[in-house]
C-alpha atoms as a PDB file:
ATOM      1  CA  UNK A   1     -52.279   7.866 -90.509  1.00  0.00           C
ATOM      2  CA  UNK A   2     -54.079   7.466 -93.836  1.00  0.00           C
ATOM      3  CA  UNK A   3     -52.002   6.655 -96.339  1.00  0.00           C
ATOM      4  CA  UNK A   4     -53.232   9.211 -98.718  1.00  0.00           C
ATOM      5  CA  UNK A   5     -51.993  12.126 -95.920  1.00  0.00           C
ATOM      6  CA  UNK A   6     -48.704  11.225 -96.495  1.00  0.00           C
ATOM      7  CA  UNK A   7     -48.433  13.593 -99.735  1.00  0.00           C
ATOM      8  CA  UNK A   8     -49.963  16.426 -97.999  1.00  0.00           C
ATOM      9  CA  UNK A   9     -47.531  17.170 -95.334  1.00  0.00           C
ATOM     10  CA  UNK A  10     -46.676  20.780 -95.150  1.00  0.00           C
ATOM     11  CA  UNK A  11     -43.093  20.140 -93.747  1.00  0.00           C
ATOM     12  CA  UNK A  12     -40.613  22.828 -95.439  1.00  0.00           C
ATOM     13  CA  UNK A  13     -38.260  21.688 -97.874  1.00  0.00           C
ATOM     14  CA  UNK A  14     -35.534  23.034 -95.766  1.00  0.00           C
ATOM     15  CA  UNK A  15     -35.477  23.969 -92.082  1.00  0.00           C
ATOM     16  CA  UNK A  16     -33.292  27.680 -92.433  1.00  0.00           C
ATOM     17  CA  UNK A  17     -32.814  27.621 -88.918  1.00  0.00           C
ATOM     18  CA  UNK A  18     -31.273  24.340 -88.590  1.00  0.00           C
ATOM     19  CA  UNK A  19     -29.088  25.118 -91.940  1.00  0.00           C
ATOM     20  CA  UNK A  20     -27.641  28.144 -90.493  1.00  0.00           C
ATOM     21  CA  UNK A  21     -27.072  26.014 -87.321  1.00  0.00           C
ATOM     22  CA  UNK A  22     -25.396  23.905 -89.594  1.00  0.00           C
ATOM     23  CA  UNK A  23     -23.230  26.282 -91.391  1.00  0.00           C
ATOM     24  CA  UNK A  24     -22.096  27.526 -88.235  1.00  0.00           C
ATOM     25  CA  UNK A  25     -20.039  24.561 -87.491  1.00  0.00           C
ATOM     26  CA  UNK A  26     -17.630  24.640 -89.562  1.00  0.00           C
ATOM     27  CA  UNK A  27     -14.023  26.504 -88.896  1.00  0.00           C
ATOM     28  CA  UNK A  28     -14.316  30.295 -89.261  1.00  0.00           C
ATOM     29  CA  UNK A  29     -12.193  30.148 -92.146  1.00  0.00           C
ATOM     30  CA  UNK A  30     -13.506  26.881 -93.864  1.00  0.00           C
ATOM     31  CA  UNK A  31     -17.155  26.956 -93.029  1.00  0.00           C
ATOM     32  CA  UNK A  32     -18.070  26.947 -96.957  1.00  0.00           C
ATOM     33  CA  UNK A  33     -15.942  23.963 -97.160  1.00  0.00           C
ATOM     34  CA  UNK A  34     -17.201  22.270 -94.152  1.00  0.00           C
ATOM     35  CA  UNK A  35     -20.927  22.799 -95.633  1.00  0.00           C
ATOM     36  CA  UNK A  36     -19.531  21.724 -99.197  1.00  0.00           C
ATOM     37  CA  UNK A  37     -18.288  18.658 -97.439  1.00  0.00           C
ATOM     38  CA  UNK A  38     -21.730  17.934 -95.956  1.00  0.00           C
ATOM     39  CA  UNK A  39     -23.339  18.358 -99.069  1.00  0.00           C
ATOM     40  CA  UNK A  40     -21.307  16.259-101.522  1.00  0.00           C
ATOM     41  CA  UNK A  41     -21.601  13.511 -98.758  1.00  0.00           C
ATOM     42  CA  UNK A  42     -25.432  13.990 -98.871  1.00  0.00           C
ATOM     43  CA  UNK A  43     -25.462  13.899-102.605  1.00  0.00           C
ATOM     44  CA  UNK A  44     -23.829  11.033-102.992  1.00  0.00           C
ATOM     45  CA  UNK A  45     -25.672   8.774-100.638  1.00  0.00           C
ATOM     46  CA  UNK A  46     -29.222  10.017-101.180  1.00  0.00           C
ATOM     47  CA  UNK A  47     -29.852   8.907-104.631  1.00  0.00           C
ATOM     48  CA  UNK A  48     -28.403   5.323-103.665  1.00  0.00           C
ATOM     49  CA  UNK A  49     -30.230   4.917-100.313  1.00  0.00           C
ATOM     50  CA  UNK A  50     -33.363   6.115-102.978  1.00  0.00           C
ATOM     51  CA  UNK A  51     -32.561   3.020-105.124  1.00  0.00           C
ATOM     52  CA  UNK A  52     -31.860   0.476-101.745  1.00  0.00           C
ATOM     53  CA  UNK A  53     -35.343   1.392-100.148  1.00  0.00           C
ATOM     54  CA  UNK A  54     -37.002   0.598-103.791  1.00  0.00           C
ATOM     55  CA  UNK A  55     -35.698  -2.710-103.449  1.00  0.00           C
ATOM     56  CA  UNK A  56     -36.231  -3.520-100.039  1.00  0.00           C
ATOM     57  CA  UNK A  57     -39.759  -2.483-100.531  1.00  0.00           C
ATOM     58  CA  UNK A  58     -39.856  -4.564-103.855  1.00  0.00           C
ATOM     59  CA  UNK A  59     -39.136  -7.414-101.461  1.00  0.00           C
ATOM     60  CA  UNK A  60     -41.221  -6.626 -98.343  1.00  0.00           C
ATOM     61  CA  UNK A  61     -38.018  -6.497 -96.224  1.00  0.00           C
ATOM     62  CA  UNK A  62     -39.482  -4.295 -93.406  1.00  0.00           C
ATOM     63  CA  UNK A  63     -36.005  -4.396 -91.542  1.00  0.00           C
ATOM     64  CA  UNK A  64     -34.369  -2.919 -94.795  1.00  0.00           C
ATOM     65  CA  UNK A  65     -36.716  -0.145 -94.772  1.00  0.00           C
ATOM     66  CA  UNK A  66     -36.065   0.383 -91.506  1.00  0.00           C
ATOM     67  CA  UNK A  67     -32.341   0.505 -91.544  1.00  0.00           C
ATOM     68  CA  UNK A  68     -32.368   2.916 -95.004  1.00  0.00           C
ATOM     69  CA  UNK A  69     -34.353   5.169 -94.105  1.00  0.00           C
ATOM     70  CA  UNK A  70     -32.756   5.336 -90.882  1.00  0.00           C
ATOM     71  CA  UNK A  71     -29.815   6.398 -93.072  1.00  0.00           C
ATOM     72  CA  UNK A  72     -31.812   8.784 -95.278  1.00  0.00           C
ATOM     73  CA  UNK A  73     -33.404  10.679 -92.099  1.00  0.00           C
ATOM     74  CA  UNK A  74     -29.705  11.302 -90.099  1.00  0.00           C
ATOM     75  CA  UNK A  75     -28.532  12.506 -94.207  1.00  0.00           C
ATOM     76  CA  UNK A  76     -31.430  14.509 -94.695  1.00  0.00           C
ATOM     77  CA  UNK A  77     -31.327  16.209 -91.206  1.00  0.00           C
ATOM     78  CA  UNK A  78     -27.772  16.997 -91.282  1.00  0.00           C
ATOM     79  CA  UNK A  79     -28.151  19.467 -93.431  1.00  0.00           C
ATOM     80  CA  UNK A  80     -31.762  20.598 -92.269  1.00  0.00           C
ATOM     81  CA  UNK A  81     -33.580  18.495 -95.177  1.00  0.00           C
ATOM     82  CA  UNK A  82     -36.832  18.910 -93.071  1.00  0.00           C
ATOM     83  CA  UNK A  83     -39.058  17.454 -95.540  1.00  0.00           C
ATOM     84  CA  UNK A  84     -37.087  14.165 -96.763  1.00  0.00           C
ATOM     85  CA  UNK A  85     -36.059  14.076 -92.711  1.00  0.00           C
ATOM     86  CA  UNK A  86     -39.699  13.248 -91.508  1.00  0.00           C
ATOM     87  CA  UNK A  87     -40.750  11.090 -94.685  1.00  0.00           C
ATOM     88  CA  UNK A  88     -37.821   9.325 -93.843  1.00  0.00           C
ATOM     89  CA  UNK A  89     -38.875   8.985 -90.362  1.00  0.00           C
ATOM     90  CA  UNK A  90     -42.097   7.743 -90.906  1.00  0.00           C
ATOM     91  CA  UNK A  91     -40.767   4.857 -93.318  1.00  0.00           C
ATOM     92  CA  UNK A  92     -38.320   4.350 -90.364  1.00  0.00           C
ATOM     93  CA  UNK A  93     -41.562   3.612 -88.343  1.00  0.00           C
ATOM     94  CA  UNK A  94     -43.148   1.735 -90.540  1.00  0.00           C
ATOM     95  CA  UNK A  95     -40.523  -0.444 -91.372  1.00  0.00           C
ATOM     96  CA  UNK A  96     -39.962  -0.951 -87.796  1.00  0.00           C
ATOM     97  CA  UNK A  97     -43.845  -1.799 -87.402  1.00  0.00           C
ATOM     98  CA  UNK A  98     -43.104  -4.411 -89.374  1.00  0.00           C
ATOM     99  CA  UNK A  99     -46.950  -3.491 -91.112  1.00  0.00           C
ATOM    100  CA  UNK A 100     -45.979  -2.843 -94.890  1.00  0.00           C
ATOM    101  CA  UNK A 101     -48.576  -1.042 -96.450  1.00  0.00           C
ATOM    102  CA  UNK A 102     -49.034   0.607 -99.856  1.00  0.00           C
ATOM    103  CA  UNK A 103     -47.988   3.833 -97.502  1.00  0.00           C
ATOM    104  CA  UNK A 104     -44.535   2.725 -98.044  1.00  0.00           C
ATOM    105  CA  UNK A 105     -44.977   3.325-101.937  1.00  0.00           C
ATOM    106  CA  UNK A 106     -46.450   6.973-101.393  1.00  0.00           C
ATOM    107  CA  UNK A 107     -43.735   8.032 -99.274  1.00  0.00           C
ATOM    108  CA  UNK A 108     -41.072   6.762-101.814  1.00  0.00           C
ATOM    109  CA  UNK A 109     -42.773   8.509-104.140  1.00  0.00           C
ATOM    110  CA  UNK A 110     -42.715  11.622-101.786  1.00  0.00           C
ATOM    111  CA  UNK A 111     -39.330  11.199-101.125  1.00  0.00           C
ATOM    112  CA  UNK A 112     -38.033  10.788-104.823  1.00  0.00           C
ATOM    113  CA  UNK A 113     -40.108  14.000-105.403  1.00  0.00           C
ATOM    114  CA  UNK A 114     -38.197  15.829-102.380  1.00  0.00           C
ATOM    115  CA  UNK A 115     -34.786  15.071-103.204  1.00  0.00           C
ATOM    116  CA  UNK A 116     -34.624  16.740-106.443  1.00  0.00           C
ATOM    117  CA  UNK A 117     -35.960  19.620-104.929  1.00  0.00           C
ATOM    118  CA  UNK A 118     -34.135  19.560-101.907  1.00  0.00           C
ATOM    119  CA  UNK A 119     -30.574  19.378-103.722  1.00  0.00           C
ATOM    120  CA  UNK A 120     -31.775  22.381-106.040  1.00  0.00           C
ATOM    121  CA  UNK A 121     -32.303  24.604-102.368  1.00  0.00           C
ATOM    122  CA  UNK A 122     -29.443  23.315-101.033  1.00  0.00           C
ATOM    123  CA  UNK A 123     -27.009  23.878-104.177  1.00  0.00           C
ATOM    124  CA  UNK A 124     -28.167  27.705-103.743  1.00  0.00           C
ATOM    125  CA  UNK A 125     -26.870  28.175-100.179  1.00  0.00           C
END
């Protein structure tokens, strides 16, 4: 994959499907708490796992990357975060490839573009 494709994905910000899916799990008579749960969890550790990934990429440390955004891709797709999901799983790869490249900057930046965005959708359901 060029790196430059990496900011052209056209994964949706949120996959509805999987959010209802989602939403669904919770008791009958505490799903919006369940969800709420979910969410603050989400909120929380996002913006840190953001901030770890910067510095493991700061310092080259492929197996950090890995392990982050391993975190950031099971966060993001519990709650149907489709778009941080996969450019979290790519880093995952790439990090795991051990083959740093200046792809790993793009889809930080991607990601740190997504999360804003992603909170604002998810804040509305």
């Amino acid at each position: 994959m060029k790196p430059a494709l990496v900011l052209e994905t056209n994964w949706p910000l949120i996959d509805q499907p999987r959010l209802q899916s989602i939403k669904a799990l919770g008791e009958p008579d505490d799903a919006d708490g369940f969800f709420k749960g979910l969410l603050d969890i989400f909120f929380e550790r996002a913006p840190s796992l953001l901030k770890e990934l910067d510095a493991a990429a700061v310092s080259q440390d492929a197996f950090r990357i890995e392990k982050l955004a391993h975190a950031l891709k099971g966060s993001a797709g519990n709650l149907g975060a489709a778009r941080m999901m996969h450019l979290a799983e790519r880093l995952e790869a790439i990090g795991r490839s051990k083959q740093l490249t200046e792809e790993v900057q793009l889809l930080l930046a991607a990601l740190k573009v997504a999360y804003p965005e992603t909170r604002l959708e998810l804040l509305k359901k």
